[in-house]
Protein backbone atom coordinates (compact mmCIF):
# COMPACT_ATOMS: atom_id res chain seq x y z
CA UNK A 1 -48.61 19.53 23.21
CA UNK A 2 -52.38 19.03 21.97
CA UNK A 3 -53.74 18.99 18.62
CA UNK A 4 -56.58 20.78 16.94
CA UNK A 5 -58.06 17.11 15.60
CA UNK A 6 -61.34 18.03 13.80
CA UNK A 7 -60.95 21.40 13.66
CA UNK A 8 -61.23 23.51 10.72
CA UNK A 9 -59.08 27.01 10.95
CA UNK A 10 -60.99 29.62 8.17
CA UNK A 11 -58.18 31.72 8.30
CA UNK A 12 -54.83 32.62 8.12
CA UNK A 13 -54.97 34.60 11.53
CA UNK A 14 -56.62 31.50 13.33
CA UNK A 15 -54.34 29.42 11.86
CA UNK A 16 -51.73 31.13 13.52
CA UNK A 17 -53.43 32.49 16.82
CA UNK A 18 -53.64 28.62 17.37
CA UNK A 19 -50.01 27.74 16.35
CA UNK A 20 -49.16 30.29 18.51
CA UNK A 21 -50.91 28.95 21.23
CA UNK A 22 -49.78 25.32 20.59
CA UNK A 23 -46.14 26.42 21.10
CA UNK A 24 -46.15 29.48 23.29
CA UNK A 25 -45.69 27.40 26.57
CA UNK A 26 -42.73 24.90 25.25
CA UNK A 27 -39.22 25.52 25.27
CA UNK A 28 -38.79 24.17 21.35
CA UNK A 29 -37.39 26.59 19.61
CA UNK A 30 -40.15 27.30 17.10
CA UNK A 31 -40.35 30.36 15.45
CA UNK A 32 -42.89 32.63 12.82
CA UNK A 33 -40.76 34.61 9.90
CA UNK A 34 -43.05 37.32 9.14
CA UNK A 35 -41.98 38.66 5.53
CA UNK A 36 -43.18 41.75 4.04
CA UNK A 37 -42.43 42.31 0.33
CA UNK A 38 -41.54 45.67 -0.44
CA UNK A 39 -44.24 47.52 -2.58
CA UNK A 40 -46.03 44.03 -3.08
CA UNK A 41 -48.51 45.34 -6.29
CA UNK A 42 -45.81 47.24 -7.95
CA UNK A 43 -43.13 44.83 -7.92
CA UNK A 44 -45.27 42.32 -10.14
CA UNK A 45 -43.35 41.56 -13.49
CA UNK A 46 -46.20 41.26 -16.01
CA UNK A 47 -44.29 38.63 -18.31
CA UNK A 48 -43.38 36.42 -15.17
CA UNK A 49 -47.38 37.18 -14.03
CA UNK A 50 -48.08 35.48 -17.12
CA UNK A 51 -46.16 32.63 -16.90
CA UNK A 52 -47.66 31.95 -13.63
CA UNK A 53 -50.82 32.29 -14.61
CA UNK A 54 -50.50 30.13 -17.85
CA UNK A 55 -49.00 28.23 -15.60
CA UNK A 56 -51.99 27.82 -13.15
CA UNK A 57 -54.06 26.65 -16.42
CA UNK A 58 -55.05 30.10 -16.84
CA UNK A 59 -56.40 30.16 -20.53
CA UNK A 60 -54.99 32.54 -23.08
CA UNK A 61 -58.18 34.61 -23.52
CA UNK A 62 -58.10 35.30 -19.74
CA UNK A 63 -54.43 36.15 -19.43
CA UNK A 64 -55.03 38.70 -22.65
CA UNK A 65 -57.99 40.53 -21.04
CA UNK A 66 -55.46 40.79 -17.84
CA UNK A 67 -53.40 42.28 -20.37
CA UNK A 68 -56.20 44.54 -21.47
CA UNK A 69 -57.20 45.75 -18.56
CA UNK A 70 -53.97 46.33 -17.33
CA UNK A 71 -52.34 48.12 -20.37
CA UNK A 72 -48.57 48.85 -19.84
CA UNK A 73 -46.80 51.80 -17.84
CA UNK A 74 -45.52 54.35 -19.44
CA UNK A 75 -42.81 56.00 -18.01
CA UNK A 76 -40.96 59.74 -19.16
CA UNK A 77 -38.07 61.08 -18.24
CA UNK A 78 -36.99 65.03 -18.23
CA UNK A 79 -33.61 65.70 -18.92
CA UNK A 80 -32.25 68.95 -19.22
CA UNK A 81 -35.89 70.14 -19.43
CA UNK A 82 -36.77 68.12 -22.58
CA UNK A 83 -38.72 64.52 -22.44
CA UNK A 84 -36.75 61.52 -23.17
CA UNK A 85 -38.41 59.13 -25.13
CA UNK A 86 -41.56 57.02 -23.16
CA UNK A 87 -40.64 53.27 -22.25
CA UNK A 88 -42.33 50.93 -20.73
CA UNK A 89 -42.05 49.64 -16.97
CA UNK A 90 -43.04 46.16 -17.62
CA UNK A 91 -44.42 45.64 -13.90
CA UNK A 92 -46.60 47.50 -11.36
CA UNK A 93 -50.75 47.05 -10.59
CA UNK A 94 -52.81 50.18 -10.30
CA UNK A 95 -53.77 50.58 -6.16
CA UNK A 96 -56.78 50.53 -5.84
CA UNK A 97 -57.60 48.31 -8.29
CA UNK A 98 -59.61 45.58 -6.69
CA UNK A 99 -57.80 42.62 -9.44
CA UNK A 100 -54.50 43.56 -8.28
CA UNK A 101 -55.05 41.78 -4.77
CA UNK A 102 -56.02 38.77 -6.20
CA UNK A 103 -53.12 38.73 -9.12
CA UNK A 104 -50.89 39.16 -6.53
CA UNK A 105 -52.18 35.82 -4.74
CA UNK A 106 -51.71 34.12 -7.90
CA UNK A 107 -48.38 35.33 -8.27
CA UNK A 108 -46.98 34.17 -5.44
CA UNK A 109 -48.67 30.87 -4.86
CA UNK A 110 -45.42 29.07 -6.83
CA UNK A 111 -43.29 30.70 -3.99
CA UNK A 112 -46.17 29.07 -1.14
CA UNK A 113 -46.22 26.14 -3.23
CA UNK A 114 -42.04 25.79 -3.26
CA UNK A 115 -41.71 26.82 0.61
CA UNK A 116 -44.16 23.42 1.34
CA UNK A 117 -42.09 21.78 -0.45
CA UNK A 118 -38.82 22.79 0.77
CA UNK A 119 -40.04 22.95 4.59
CA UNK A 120 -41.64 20.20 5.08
CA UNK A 121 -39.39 18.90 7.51
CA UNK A 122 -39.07 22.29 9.08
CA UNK A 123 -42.23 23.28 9.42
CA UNK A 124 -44.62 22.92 12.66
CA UNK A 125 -46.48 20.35 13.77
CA UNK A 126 -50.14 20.75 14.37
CA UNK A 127 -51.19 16.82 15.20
CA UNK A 128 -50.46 14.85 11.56
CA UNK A 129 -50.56 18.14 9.92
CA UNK A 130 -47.22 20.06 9.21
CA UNK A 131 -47.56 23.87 8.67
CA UNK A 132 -44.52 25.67 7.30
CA UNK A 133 -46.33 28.62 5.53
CA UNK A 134 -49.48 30.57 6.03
CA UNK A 135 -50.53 33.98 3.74
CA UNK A 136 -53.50 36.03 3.25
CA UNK A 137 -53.14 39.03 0.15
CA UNK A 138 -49.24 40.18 0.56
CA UNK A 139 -48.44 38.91 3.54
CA UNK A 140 -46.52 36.11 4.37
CA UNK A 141 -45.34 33.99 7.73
CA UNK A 142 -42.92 30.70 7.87
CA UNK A 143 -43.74 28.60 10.76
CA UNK A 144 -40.38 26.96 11.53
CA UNK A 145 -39.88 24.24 13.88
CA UNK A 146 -36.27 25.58 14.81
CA UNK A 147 -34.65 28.87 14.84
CA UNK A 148 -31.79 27.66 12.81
CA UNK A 149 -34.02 27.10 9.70
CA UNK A 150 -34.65 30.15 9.48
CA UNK A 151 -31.31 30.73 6.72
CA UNK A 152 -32.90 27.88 4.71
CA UNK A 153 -35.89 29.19 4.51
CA UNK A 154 -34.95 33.17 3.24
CA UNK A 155 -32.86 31.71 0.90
CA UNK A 156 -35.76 29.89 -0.53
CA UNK A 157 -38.01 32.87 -0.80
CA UNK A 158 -34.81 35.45 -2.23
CA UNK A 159 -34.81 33.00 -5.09
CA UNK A 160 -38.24 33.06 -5.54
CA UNK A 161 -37.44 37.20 -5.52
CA UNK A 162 -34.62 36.78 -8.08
CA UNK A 163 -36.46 35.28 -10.16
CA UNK A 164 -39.61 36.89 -10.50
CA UNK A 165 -38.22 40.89 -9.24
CA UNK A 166 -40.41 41.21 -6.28
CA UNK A 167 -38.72 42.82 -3.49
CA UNK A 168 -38.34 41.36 0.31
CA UNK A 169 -38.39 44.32 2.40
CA UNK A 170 -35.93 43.43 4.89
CA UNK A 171 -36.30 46.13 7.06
CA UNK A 172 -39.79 44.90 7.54
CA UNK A 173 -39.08 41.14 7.60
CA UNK A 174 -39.44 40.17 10.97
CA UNK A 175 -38.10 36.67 12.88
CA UNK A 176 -39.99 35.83 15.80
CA UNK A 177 -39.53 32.86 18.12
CA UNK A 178 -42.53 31.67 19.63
CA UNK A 179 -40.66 31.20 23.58
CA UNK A 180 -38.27 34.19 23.34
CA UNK A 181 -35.55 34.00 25.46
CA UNK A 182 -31.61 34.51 25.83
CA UNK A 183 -31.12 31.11 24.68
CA UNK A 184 -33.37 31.16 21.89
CA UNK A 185 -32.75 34.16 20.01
CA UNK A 186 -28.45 33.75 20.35
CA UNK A 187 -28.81 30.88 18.45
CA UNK A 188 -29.54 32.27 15.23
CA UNK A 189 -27.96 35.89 14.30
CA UNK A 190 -30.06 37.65 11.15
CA UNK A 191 -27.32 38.89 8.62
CA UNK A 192 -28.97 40.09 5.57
CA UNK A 193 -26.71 40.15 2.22
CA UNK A 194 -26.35 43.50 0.65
């Protein structure tokens, strides 16, 4: 295997085009677990938003004006063709709304913090450098070293769910060895808990 010594990768997609590349023609079984969370913006709790962002050494005056100018949901329900009384969702960003993107990459860096963390030994090995997570807005990929991480690893980030009420779409949520083969991909069976 070579190494990218000296090399600077901008981006999340070169960052993996040359992972990719680096493993692509071994037989380790290395592997990319491409997560998609469902309806990334709207899943955002505000109050757990602001603990991250407190957090982050965001300031209270800044995590008030995100409060401001992101005023709470209202939500009504019809029964029996009268309103209920309003209440409040307590989560959601407006689409569209060119803040929510980058709220959203605040929220979740505790998660990409954790999974470096956690994966350090799991992760990939570019040279000296270990990778084990790369993300760009509301997507994220694990780069594991071996297929049978790959357990470990959703565990890590459905805790990270539980706790803050963002959704893993696991219909989306993809596992994909970098040398796919028969051998490979019988050695680790995806079985998602209800």
């Amino acid at each position: 295997m070579g190494s990218f010594q000296g090399e600077i990768f901008a981006t999340p997609r070169m960052r993996f085009q040359a992972v990719n590349q680096l493993y692509s023609d071994t037989d380790i079984p290395a592997e990319t677990v491409l997560l998609d969370f469902a309806k990334a913006f709207d899943s955002v709790v505000w109050d757990a938003l602001d603990i991250v962002l407190m957090h982050l050494g965001f300031g209270q005056n800044f995590r008030r004006w995100i409060e401001v100018l992101f005023p709470s949901t209202l939500a009504y329900l019809m029964f029996n063709g009268r309103p209920l009384s309003p209440f409040e969702l307590g989560a959601g960003a407006r689409h569209g709304d060119p803040l929510s993107p980058a709220l959203f990459v605040l929220f979740i860096e505790p998660l990409l913090n954790f999974l470096r963390v956690q994966l350090q030994a799991m992760g990939l090995q570019c040279g000296s450098l270990t990778q084990s997570v790369i993300s760009f807005a509301d997507e994220c990929t694990g780069l594991l070293y071996d297929l049978r991480h790959t357990k470990d690893f959703l565990g890590f980030v459905e805790d990270f769910c539980s706790a803050t009420g963002i959704r893993l779409n696991k219909a989306k949520t993809l596992v994909q060895p970098f040398f796919p083969g028969p051998r490979l991909l019988s050695l680790y069976d995806l079985n998602w808990s209800a």
